[in-house]
C-alpha atoms as a PDB file:
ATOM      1  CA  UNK A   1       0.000   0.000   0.000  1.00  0.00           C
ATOM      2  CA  UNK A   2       1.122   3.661  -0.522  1.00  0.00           C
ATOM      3  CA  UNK A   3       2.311   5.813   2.126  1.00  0.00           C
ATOM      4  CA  UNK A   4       3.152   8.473   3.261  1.00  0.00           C
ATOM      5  CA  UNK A   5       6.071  10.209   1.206  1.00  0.00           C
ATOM      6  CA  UNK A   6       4.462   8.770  -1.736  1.00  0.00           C
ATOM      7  CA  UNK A   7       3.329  10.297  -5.009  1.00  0.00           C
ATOM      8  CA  UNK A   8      -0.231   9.929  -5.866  1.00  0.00           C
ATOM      9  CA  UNK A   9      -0.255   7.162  -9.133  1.00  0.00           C
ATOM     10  CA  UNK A  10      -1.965   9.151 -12.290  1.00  0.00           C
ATOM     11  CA  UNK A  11      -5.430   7.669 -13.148  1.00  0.00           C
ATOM     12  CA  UNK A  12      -7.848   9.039 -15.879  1.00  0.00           C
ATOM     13  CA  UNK A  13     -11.746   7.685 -14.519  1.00  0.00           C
ATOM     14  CA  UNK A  14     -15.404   7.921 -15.447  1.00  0.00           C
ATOM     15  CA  UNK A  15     -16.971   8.937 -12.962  1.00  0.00           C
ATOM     16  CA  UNK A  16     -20.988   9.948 -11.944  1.00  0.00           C
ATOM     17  CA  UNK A  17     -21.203  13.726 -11.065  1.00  0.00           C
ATOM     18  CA  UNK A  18     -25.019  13.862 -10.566  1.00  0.00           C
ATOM     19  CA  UNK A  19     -28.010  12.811 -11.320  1.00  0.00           C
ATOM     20  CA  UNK A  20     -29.145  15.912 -13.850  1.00  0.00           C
ATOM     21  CA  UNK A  21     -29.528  14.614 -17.345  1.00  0.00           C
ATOM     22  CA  UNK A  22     -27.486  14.673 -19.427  1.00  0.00           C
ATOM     23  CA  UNK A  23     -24.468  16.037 -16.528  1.00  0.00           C
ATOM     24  CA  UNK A  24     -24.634  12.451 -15.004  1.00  0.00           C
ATOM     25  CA  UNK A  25     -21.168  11.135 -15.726  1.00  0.00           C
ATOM     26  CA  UNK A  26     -17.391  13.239 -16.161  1.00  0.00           C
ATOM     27  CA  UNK A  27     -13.893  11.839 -16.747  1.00  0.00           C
ATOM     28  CA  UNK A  28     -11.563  12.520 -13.678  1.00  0.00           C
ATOM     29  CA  UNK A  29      -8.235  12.593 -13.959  1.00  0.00           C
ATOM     30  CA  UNK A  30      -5.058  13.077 -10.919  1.00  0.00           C
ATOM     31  CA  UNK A  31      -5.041  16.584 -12.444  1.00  0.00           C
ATOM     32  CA  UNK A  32      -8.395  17.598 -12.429  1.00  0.00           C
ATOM     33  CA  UNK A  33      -8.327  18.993  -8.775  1.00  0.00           C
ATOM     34  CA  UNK A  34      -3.916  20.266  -9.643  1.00  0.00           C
ATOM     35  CA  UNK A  35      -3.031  22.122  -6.837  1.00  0.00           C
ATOM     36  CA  UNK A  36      -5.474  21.405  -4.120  1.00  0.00           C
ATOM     37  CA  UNK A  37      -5.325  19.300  -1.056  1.00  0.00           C
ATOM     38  CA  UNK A  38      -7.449  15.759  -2.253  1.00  0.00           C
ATOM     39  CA  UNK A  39      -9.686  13.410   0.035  1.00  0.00           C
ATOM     40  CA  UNK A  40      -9.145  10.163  -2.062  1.00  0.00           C
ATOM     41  CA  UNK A  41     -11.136   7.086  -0.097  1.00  0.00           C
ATOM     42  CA  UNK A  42     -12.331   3.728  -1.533  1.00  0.00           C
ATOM     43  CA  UNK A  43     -15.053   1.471  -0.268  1.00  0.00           C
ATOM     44  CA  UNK A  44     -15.523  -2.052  -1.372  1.00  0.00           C
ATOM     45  CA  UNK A  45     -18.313  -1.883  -3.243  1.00  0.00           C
ATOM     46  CA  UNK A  46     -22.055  -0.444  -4.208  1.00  0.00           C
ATOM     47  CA  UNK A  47     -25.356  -1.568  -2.770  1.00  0.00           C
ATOM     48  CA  UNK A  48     -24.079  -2.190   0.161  1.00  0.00           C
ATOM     49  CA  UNK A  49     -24.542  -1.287   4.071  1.00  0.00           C
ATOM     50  CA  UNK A  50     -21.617   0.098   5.692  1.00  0.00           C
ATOM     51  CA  UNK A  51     -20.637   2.199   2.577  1.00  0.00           C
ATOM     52  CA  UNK A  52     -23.604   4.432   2.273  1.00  0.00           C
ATOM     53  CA  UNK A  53     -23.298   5.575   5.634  1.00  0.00           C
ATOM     54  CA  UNK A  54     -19.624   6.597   4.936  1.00  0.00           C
ATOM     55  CA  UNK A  55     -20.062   8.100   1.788  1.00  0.00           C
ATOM     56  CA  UNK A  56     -23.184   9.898   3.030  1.00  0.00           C
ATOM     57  CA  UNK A  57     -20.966  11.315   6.092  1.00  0.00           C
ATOM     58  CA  UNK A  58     -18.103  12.730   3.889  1.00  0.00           C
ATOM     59  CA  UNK A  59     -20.733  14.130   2.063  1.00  0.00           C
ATOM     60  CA  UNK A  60     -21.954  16.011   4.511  1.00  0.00           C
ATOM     61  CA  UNK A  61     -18.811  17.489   5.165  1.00  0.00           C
ATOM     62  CA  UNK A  62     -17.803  18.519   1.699  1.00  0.00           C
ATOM     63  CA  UNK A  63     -18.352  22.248   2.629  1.00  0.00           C
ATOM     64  CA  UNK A  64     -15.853  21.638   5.384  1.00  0.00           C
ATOM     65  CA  UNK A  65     -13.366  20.076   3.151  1.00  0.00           C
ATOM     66  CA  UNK A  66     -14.003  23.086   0.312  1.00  0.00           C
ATOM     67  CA  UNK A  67     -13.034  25.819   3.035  1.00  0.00           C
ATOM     68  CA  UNK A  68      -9.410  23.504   3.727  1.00  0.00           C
ATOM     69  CA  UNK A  69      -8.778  24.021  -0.389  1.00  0.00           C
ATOM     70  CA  UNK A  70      -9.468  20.423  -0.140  1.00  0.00           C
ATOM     71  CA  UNK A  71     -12.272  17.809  -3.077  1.00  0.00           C
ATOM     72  CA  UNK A  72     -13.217  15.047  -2.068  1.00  0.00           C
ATOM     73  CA  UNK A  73     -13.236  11.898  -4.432  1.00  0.00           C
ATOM     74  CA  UNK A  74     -14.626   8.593  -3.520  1.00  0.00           C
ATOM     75  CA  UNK A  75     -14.176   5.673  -5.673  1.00  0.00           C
ATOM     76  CA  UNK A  76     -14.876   1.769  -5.984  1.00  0.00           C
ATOM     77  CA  UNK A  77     -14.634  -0.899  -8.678  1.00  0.00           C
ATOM     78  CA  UNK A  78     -17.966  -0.521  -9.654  1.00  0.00           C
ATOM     79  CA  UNK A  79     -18.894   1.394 -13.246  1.00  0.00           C
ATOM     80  CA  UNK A  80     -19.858   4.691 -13.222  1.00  0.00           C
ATOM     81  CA  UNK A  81     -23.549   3.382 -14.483  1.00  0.00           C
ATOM     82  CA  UNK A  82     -23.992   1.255 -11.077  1.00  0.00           C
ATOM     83  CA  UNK A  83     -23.045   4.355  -8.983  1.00  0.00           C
ATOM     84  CA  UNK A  84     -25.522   6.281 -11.152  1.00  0.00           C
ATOM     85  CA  UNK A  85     -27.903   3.690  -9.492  1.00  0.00           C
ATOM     86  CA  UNK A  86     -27.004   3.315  -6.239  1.00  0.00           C
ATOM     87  CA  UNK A  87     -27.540   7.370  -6.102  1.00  0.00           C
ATOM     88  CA  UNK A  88     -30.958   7.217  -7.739  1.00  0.00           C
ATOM     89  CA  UNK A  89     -31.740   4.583  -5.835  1.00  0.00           C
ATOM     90  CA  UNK A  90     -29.914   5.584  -2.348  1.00  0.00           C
ATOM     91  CA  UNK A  91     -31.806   8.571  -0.466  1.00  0.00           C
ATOM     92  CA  UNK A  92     -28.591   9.982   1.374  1.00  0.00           C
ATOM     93  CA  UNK A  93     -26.357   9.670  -1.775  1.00  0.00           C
ATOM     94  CA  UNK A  94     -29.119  11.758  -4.182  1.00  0.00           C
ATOM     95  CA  UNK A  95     -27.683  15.189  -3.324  1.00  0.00           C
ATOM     96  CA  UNK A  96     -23.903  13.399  -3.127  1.00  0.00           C
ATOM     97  CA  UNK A  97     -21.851  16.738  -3.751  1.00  0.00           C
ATOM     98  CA  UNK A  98     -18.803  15.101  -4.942  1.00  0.00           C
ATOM     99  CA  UNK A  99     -17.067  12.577  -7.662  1.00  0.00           C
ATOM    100  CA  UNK A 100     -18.173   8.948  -7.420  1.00  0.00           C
ATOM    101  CA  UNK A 101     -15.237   7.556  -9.414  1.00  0.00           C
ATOM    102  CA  UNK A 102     -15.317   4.101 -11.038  1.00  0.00           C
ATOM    103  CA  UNK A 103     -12.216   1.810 -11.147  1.00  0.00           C
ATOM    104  CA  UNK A 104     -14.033  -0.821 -12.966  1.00  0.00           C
ATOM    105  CA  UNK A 105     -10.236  -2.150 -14.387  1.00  0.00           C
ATOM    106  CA  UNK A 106      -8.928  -1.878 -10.677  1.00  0.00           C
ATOM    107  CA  UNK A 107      -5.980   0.126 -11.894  1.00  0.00           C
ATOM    108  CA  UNK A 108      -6.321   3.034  -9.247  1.00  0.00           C
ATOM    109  CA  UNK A 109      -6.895   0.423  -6.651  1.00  0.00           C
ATOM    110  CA  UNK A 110      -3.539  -1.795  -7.558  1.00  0.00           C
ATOM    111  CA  UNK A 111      -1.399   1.187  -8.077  1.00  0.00           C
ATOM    112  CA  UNK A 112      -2.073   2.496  -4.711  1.00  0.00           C
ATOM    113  CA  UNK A 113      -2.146  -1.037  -3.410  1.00  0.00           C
ATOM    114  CA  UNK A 114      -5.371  -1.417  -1.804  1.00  0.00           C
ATOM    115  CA  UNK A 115      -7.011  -4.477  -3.694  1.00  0.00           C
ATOM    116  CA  UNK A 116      -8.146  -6.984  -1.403  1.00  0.00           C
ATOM    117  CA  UNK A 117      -7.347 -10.308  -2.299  1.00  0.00           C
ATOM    118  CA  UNK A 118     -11.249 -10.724  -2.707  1.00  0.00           C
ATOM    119  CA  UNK A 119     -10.936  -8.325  -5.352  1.00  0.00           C
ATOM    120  CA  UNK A 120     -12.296  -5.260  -3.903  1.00  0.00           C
ATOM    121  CA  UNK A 121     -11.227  -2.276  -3.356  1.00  0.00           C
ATOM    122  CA  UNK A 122      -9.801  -1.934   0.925  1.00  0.00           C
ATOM    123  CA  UNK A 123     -11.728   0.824   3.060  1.00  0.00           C
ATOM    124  CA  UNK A 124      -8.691   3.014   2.627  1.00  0.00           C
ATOM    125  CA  UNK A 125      -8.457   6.725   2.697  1.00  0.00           C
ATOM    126  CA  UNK A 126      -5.611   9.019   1.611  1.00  0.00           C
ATOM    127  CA  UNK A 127      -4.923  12.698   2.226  1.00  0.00           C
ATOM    128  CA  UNK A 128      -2.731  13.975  -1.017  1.00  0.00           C
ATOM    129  CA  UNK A 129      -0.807  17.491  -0.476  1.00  0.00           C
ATOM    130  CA  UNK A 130      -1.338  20.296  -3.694  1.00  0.00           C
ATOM    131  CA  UNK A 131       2.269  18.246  -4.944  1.00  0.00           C
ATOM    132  CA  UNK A 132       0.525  15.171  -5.224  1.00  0.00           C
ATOM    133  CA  UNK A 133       1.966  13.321  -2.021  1.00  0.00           C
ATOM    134  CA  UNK A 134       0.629  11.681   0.168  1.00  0.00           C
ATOM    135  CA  UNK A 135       0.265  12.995   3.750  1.00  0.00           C
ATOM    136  CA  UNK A 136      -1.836  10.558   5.468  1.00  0.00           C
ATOM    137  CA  UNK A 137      -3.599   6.910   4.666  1.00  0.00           C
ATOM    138  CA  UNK A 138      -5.538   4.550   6.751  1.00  0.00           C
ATOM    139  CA  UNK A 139      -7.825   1.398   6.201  1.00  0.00           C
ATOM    140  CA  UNK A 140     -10.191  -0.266   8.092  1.00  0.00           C
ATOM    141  CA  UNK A 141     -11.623  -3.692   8.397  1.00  0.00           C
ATOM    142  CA  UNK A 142     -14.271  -4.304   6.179  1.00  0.00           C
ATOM    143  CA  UNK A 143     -16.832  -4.245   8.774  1.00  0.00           C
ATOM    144  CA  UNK A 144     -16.052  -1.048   9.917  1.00  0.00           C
ATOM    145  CA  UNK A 145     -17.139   2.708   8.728  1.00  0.00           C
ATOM    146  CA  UNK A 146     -14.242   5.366   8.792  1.00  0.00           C
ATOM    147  CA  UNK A 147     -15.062   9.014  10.618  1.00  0.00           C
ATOM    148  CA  UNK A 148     -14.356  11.450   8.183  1.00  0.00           C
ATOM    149  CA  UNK A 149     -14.775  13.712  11.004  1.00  0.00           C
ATOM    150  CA  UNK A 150     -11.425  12.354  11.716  1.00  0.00           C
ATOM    151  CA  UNK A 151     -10.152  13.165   8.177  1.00  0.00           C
ATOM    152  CA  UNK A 152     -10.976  16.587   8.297  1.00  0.00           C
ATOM    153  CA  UNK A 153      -9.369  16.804  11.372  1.00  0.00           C
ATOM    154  CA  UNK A 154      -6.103  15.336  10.141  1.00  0.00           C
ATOM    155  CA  UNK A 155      -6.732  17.715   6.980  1.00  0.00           C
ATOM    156  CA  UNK A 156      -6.386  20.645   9.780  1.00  0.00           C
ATOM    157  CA  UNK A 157      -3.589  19.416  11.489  1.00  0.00           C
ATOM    158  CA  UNK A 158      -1.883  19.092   8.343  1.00  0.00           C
ATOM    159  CA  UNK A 159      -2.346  22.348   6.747  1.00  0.00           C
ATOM    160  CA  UNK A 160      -0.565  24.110  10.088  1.00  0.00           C
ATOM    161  CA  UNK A 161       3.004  22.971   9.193  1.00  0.00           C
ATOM    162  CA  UNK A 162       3.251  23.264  12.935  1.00  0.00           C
ATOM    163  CA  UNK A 163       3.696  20.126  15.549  1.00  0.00           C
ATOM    164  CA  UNK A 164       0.286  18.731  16.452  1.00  0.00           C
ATOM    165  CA  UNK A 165       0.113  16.771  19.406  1.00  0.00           C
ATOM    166  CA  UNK A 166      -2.768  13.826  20.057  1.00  0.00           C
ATOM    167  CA  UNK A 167      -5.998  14.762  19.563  1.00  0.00           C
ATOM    168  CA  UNK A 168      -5.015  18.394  18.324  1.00  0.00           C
ATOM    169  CA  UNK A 169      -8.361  20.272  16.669  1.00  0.00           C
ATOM    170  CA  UNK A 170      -8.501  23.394  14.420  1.00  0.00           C
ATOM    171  CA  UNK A 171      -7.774  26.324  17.050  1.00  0.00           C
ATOM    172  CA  UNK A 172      -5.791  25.216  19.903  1.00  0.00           C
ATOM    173  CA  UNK A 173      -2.538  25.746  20.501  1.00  0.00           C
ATOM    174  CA  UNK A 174       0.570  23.421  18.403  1.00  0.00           C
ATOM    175  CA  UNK A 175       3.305  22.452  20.156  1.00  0.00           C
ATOM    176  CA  UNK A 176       7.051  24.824  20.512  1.00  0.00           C
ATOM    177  CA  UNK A 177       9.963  22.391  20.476  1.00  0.00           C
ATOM    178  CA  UNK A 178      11.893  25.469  22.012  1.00  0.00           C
ATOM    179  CA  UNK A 179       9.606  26.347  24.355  1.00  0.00           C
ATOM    180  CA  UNK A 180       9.381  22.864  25.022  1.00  0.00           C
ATOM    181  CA  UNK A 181      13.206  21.772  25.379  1.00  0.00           C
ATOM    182  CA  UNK A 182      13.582  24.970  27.486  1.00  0.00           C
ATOM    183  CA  UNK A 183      10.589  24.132  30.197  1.00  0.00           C
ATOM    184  CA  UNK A 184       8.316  26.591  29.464  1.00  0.00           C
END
């Protein structure tokens, strides 16, 4: 799996945009969002339980993530057409204000090494910096949902530059090595 330190692989996706005829479905590529902060997460696949309530959640925090500089783009190996579905047919993914990318050939998932040997895609998100690299990953079981409360918090610690100690939120105080060293 890709790590921090690493370089985001390039990819060039369809992906479903909305549900507005004929504005359903846009190709996505690692430069479409050039110079911004990037959510990137992957759930295993549509129509199914814990993955709505994920995707529903970052959803709901996509203003959040706009005010960081950062988009959000979620993907799995399903087509572009079944995510088109799964949002007609899913009441909290309707509105979904971000990219539903399809990695139907798995490519994205492989390069970034996240392919479960069942085939499907690893609950893995990744936080990629405006040069492409990546600045924070995680995966969960399959049988557990990730907080993207969590993310966005992560997103704020990264954007300080400064020393962020555990639990750290947007506003409080980051940590002085010198003041620190020195016993203040």
């Amino acid at each position: 799996m890709l790590t921090v330190g690493d370089k985001l692989p390039p990819f060039e996706l369809s992906a479903c945009v909305s549900l507005e005829k004929g504005k359903e479905f846009e190709q996505i590529t690692h430069k479409s969002f050039e110079g911004r902060w990037l959510v990137l997460f992957a759930w295993p696949k549509d129509f199914t339980f814990v993955c709505p309530t994920e995707i529903a959640a970052f959803g709901k925090l996509n203003e959040e993530f706009a005010d960081r500089d950062a988009q959000i783009l979620g993907f799995s190996g399903d087509s572009e057409f079944v995510h088109h579905a799964w949002r007609k047919d899913h009441p909290d993914l309707t509105d979904l204000p971000f990219p539903m990318l399809a990695d139907s050939k798995h490519e994205l998932m492989r390069d970034l090494g996240i392919e479960g040997a069942d085939g499907f895609a690893q609950r893995a998100v990744f936080i990629i910096d405006p040069n492409g690299e990546i600045q924070f990953t995680m995966v969960t079981a399959g049988s557990v949902g990730r907080n993207p409360k969590e993310v966005l918090r992560v997103l704020d610690a990264l954007q300080t530059d400064e020393l962020c100690p555990c639990n750290w939120t947007k506003g409080e105080d980051t940590l002085d090595p010198v003041a620190l060293l020195s016993g203040e």
